[in-house]
C-alpha atoms as a PDB file:
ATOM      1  CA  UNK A   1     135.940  20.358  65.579  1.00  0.00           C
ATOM      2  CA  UNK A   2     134.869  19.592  68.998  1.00  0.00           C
ATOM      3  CA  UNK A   3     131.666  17.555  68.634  1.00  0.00           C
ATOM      4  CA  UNK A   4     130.032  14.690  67.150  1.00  0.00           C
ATOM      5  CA  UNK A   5     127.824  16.631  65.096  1.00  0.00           C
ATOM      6  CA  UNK A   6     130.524  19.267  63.817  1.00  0.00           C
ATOM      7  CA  UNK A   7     132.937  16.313  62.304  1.00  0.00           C
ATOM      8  CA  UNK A   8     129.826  14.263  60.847  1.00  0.00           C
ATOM      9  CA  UNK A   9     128.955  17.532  58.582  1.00  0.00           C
ATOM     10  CA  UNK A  10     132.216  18.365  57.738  1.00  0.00           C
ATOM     11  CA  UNK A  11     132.756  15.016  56.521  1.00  0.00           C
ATOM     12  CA  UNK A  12     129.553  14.879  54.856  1.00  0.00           C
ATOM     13  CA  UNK A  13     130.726  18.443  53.200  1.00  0.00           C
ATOM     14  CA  UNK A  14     133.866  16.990  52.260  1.00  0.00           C
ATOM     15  CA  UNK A  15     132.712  13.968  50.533  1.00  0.00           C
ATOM     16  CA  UNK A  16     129.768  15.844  48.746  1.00  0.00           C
ATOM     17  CA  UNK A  17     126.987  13.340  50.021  1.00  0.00           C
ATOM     18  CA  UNK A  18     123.720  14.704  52.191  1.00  0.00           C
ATOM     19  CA  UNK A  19     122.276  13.629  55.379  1.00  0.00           C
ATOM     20  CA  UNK A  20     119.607  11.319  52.331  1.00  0.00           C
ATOM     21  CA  UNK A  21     122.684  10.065  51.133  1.00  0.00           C
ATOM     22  CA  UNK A  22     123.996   8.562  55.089  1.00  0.00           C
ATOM     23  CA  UNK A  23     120.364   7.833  55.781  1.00  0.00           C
ATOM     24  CA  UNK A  24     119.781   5.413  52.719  1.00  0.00           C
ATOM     25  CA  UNK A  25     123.645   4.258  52.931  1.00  0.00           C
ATOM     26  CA  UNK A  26     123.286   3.031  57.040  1.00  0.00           C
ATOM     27  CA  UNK A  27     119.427   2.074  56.373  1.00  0.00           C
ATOM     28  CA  UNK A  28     118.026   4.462  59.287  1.00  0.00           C
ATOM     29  CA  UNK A  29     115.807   7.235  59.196  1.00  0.00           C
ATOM     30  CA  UNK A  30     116.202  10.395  58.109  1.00  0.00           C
ATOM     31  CA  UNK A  31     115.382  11.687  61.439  1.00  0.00           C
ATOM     32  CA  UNK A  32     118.078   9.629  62.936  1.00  0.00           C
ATOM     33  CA  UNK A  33     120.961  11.699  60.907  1.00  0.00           C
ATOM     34  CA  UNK A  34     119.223  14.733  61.732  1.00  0.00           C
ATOM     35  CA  UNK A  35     119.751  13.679  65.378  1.00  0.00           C
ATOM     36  CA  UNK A  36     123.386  13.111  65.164  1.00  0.00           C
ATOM     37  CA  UNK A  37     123.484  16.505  62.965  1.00  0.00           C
ATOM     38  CA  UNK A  38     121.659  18.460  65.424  1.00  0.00           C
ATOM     39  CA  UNK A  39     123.453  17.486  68.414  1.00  0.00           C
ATOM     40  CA  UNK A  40     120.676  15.501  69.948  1.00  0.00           C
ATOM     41  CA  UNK A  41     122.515  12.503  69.561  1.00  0.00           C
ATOM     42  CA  UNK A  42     126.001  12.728  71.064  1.00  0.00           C
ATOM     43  CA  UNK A  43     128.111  10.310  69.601  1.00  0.00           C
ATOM     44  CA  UNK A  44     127.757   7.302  67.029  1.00  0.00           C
ATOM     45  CA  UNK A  45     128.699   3.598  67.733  1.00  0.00           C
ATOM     46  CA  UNK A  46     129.079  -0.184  66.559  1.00  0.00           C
ATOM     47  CA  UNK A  47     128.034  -1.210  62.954  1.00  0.00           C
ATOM     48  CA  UNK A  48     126.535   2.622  62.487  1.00  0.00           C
ATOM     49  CA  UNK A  49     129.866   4.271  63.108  1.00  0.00           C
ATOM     50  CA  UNK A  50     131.703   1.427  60.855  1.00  0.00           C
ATOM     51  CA  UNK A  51     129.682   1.500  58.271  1.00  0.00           C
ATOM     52  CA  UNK A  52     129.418   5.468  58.181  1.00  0.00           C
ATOM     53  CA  UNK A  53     132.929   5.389  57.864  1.00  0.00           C
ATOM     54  CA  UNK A  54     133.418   2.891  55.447  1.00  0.00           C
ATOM     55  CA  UNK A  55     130.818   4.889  53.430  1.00  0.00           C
ATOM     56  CA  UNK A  56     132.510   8.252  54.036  1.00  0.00           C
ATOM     57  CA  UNK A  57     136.109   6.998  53.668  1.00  0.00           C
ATOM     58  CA  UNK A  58     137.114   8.398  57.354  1.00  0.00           C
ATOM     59  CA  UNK A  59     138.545   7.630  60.027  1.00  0.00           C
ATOM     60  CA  UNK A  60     136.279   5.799  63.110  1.00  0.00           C
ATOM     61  CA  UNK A  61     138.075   7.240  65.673  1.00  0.00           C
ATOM     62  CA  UNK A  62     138.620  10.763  64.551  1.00  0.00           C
ATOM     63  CA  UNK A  63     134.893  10.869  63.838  1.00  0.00           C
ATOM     64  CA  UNK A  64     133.869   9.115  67.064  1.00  0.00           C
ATOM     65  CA  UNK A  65     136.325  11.309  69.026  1.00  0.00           C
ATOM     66  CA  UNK A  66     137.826  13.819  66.914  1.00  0.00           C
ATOM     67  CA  UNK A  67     141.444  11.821  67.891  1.00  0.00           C
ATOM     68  CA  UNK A  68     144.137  11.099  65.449  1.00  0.00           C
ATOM     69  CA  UNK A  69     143.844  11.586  61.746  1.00  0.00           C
ATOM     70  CA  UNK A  70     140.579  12.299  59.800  1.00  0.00           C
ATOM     71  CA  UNK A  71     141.350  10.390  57.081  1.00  0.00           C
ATOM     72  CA  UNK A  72     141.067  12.879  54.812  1.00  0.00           C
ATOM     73  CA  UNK A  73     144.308  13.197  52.759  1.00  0.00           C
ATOM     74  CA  UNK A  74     142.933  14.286  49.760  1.00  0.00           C
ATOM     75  CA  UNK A  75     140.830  17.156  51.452  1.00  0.00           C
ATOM     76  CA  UNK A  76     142.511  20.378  52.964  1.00  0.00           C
ATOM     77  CA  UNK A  77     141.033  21.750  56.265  1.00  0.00           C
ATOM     78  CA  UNK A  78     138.452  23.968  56.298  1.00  0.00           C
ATOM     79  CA  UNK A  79     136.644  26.097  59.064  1.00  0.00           C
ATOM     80  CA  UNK A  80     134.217  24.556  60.929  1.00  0.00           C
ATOM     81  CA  UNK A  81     130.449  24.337  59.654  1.00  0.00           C
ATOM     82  CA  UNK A  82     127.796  26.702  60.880  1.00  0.00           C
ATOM     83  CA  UNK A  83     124.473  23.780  61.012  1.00  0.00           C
ATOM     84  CA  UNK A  84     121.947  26.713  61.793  1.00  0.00           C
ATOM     85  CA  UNK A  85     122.988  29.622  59.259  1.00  0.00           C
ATOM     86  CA  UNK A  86     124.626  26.950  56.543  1.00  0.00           C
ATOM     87  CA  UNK A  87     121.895  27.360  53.526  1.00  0.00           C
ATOM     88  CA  UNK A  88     122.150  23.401  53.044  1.00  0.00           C
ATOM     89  CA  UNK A  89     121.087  22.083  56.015  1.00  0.00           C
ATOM     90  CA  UNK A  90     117.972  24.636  57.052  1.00  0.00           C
ATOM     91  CA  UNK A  91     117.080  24.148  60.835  1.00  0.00           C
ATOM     92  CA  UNK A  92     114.011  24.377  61.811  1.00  0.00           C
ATOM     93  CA  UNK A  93     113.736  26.229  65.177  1.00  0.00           C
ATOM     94  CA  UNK A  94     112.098  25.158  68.281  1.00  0.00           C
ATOM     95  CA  UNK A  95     109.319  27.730  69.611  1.00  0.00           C
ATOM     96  CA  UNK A  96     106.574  27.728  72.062  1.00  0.00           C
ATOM     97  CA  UNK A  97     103.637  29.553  70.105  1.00  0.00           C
ATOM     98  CA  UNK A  98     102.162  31.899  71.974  1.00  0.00           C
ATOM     99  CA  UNK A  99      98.030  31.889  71.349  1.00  0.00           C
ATOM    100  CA  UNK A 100      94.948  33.644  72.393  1.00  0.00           C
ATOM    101  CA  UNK A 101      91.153  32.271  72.580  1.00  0.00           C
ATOM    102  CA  UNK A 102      89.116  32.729  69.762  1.00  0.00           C
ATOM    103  CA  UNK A 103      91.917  34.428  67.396  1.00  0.00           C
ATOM    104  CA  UNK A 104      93.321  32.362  64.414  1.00  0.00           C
ATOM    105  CA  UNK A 105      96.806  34.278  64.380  1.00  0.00           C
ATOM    106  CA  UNK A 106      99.638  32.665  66.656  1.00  0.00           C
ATOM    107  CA  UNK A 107     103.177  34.577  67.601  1.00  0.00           C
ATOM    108  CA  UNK A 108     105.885  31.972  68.359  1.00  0.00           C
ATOM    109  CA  UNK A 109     108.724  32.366  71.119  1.00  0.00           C
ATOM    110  CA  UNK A 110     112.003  30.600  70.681  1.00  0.00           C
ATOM    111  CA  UNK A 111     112.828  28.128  72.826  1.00  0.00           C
ATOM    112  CA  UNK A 112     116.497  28.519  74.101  1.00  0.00           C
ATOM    113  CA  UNK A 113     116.436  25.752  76.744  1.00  0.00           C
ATOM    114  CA  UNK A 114     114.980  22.711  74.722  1.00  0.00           C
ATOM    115  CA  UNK A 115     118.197  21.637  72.921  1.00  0.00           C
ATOM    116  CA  UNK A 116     119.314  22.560  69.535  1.00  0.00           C
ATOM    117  CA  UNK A 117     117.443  22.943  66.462  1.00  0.00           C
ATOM    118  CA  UNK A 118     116.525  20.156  63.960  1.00  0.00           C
ATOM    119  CA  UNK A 119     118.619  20.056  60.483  1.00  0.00           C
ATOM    120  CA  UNK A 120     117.217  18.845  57.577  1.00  0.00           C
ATOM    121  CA  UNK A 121     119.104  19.064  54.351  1.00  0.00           C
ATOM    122  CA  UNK A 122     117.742  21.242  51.363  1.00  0.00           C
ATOM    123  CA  UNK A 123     116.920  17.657  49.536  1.00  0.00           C
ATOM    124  CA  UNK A 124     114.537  16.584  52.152  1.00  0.00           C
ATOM    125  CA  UNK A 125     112.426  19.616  52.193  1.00  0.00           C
ATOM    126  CA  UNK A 126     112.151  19.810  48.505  1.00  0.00           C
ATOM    127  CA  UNK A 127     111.085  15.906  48.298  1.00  0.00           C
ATOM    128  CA  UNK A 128     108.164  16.781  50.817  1.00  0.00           C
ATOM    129  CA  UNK A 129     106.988  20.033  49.331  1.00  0.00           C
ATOM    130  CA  UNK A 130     108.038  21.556  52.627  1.00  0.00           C
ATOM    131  CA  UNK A 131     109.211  25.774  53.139  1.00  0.00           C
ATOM    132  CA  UNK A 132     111.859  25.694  55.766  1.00  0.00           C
ATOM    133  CA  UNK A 133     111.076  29.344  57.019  1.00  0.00           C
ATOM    134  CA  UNK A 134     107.350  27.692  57.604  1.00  0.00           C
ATOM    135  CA  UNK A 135     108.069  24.773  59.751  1.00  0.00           C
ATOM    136  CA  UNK A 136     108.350  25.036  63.957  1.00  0.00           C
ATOM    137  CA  UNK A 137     109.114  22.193  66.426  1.00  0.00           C
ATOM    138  CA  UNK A 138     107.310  22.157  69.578  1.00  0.00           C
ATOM    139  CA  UNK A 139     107.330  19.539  72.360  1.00  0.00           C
ATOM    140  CA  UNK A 140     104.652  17.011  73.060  1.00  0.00           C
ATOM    141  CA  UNK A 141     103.137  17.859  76.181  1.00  0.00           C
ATOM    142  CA  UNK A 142     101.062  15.145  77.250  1.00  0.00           C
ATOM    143  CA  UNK A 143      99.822  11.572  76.611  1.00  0.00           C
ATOM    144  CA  UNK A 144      96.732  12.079  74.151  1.00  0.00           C
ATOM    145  CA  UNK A 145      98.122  10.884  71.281  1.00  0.00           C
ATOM    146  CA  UNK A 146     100.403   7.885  72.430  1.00  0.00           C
ATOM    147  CA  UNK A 147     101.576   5.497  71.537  1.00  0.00           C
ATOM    148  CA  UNK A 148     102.288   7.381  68.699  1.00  0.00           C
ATOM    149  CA  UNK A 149     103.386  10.854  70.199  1.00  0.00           C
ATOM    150  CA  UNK A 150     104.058  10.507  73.622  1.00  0.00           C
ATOM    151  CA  UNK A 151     105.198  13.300  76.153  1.00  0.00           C
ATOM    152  CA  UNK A 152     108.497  15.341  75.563  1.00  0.00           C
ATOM    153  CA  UNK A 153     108.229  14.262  72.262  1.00  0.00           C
ATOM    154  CA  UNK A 154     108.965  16.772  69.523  1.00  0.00           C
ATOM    155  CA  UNK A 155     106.640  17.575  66.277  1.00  0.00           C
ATOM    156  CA  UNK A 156     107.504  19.953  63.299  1.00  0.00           C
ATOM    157  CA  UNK A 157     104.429  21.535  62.151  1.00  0.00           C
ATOM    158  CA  UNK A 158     104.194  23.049  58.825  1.00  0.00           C
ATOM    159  CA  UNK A 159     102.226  26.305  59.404  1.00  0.00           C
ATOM    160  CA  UNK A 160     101.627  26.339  55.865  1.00  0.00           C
ATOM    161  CA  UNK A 161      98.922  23.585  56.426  1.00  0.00           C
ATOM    162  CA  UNK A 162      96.138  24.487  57.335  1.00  0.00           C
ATOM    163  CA  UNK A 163      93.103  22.932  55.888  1.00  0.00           C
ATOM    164  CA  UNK A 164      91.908  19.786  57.269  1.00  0.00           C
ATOM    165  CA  UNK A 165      92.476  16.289  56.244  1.00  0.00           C
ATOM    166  CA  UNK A 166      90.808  13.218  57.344  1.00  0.00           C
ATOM    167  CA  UNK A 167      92.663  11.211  59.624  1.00  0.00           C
ATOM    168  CA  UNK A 168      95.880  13.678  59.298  1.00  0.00           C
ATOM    169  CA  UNK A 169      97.423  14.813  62.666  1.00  0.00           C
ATOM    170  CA  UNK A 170      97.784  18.412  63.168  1.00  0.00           C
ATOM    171  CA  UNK A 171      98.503  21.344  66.015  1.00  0.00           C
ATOM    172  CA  UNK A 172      95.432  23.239  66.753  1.00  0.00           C
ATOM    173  CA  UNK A 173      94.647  26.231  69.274  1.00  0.00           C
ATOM    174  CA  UNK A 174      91.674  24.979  71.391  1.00  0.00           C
ATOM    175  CA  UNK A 175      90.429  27.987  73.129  1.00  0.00           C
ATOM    176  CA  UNK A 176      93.973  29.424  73.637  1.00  0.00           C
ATOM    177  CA  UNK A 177      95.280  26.303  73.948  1.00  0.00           C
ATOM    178  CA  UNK A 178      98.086  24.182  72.029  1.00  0.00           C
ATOM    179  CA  UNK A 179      96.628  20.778  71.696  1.00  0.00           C
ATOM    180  CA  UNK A 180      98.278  17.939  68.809  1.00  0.00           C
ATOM    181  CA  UNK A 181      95.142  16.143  67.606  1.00  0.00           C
ATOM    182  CA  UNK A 182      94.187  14.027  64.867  1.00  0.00           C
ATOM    183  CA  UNK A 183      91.146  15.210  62.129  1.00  0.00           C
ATOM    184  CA  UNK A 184      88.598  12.758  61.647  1.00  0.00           C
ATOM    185  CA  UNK A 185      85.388  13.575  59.639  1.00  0.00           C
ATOM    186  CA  UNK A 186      81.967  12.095  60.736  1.00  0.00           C
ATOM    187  CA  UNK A 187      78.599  13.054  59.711  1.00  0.00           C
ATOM    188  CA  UNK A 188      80.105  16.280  57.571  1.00  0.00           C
ATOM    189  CA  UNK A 189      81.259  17.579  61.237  1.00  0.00           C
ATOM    190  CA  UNK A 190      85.329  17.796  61.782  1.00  0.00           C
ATOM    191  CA  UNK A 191      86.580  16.532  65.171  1.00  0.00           C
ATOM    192  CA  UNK A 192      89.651  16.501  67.514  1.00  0.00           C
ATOM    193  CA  UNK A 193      90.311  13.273  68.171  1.00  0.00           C
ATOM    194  CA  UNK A 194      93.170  11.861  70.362  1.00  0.00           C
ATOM    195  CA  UNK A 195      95.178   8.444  69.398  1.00  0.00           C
ATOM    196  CA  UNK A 196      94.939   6.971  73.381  1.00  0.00           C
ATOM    197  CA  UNK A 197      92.704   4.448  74.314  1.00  0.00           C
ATOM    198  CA  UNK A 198      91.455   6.297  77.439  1.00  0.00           C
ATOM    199  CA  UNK A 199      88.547   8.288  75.356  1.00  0.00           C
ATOM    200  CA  UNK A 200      86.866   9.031  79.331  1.00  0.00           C
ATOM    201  CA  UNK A 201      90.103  10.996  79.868  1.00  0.00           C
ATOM    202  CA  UNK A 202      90.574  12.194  76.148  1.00  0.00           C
ATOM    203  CA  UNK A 203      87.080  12.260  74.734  1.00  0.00           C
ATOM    204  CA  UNK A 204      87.212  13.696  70.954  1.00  0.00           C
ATOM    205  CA  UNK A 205      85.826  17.119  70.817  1.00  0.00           C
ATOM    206  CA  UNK A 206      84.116  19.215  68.269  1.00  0.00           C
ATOM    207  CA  UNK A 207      85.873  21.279  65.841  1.00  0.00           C
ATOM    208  CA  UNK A 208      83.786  24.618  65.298  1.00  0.00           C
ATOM    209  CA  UNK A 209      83.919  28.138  66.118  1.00  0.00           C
ATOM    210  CA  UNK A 210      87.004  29.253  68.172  1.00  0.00           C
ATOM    211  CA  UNK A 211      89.206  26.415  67.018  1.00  0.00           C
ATOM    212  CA  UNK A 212      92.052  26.648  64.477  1.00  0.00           C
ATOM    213  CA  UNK A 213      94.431  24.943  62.880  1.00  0.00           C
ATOM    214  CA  UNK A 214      98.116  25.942  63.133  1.00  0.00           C
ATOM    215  CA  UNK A 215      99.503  23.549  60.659  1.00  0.00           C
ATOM    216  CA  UNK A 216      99.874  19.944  59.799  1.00  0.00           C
ATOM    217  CA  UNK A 217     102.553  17.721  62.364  1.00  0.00           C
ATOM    218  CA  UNK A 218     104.815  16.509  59.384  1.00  0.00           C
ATOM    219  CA  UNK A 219     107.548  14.698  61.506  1.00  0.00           C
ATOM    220  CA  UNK A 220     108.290  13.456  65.023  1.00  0.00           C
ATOM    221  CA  UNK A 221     111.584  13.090  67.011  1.00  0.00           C
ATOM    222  CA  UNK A 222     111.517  11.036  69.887  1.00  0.00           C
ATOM    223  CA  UNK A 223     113.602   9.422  72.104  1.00  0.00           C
ATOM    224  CA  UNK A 224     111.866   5.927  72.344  1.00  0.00           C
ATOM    225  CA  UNK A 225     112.917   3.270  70.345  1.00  0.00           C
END
């Protein structure tokens, strides 16, 4: 097991807890495990790595470095865990959806290039109501929504989604466009309407013909702390 993310799940396997279980154990965010999981984050240190291990009864420097014993005695070795095909950890693939001006349907490519896929484990889909096979990441691509989406961000959108709800963010195709906007209802119109400050360089704009919803942004992964 030559990564980070490879060990973690095995252990995780081995002990039969789930990425909830690590996430409410180390008191960080579900998002963060799926970052170590996923391969986004490399590598695990300080009181997180101490306390994951105290938690998973492992070794810190086998899981840190895959070096010396697991710590493991009472678990024989196994193969190494698929994280994209394994049915308990569903990943939700990164895409760039392809859209066209005035047409509601999308087509989605995968994105090779933009890093590994995001794993979730089965429990955190079912608490959300959430259909793996329906979710997509895509990146961020600009500022209109900071500070709470900023660019290179990623969002999962649930394609599933698509009516709109007041003051809920979600990915729409503006005139063959892929803009991340949030819905806000005034005067029985529904408007685009970005987060930033700068409303001269991100005025809101109307919702009507031509415009349509993809899905609702359900979770973010950034890189900013």
């Amino acid at each position: 097991m030559n990564t980070f993310a490879l060990r973690l799940a095995y252990v995780l396997n081995a002990r039969g807890k789930t990425p909830a279980d690590l996430s409410r154990s180390l008191k960080v965010s579900e998002s963060a495990v799926s970052q170590w999981l996923g391969g986004e984050t490399k590598s695990m240190r300080g009181n997180n790595l101490i306390s994951a291990c105290l938690f998973l009864n492992c070794e810190p420097q086998w899981l840190s470095s895959g070096k010396g014993q697991t710590g493991l005695d009472v678990i024989a070795e196994s193969k190494e865990i698929n994280l994209i095909n394994n049915p308990d950890y569903p990943a939700i693939r990164r895409v760039r959806f392809k859209l066209s001006a005035g047409a509601s349907g999308f087509a989605v490519e995968y994105d090779q290039g933009e890093g590994v896929p995001m794993v979730f484990g089965c429990d955190w889909y079912a608490k959300r109501g959430l259909t793996p096979d329906k979710l997509f990441a895509v990146s961020v691509s600009n500022g209109s929504m900071e500070p709470g989406l900023h660019h290179g961000d990623t969002v999962v959108v649930n394609t599933e989604c698509i009516d709109p709800k007041d003051g809920h963010v979600f990915a729409v195709n503006y005139e063959g466009e892929l803009v991340i906007k949030r819905m806000i209802r005034d005067a029985g119109d529904w408007w685009l309407s970005s987060d930033n400050l700068d409303q001269r360089r991100y005025p809101r704009k109307l919702c009507g013909e031509g415009v349509f919803l993809i899905g609702e942004i359900v979770q973010k992964q950034s890189e900013r702390i």
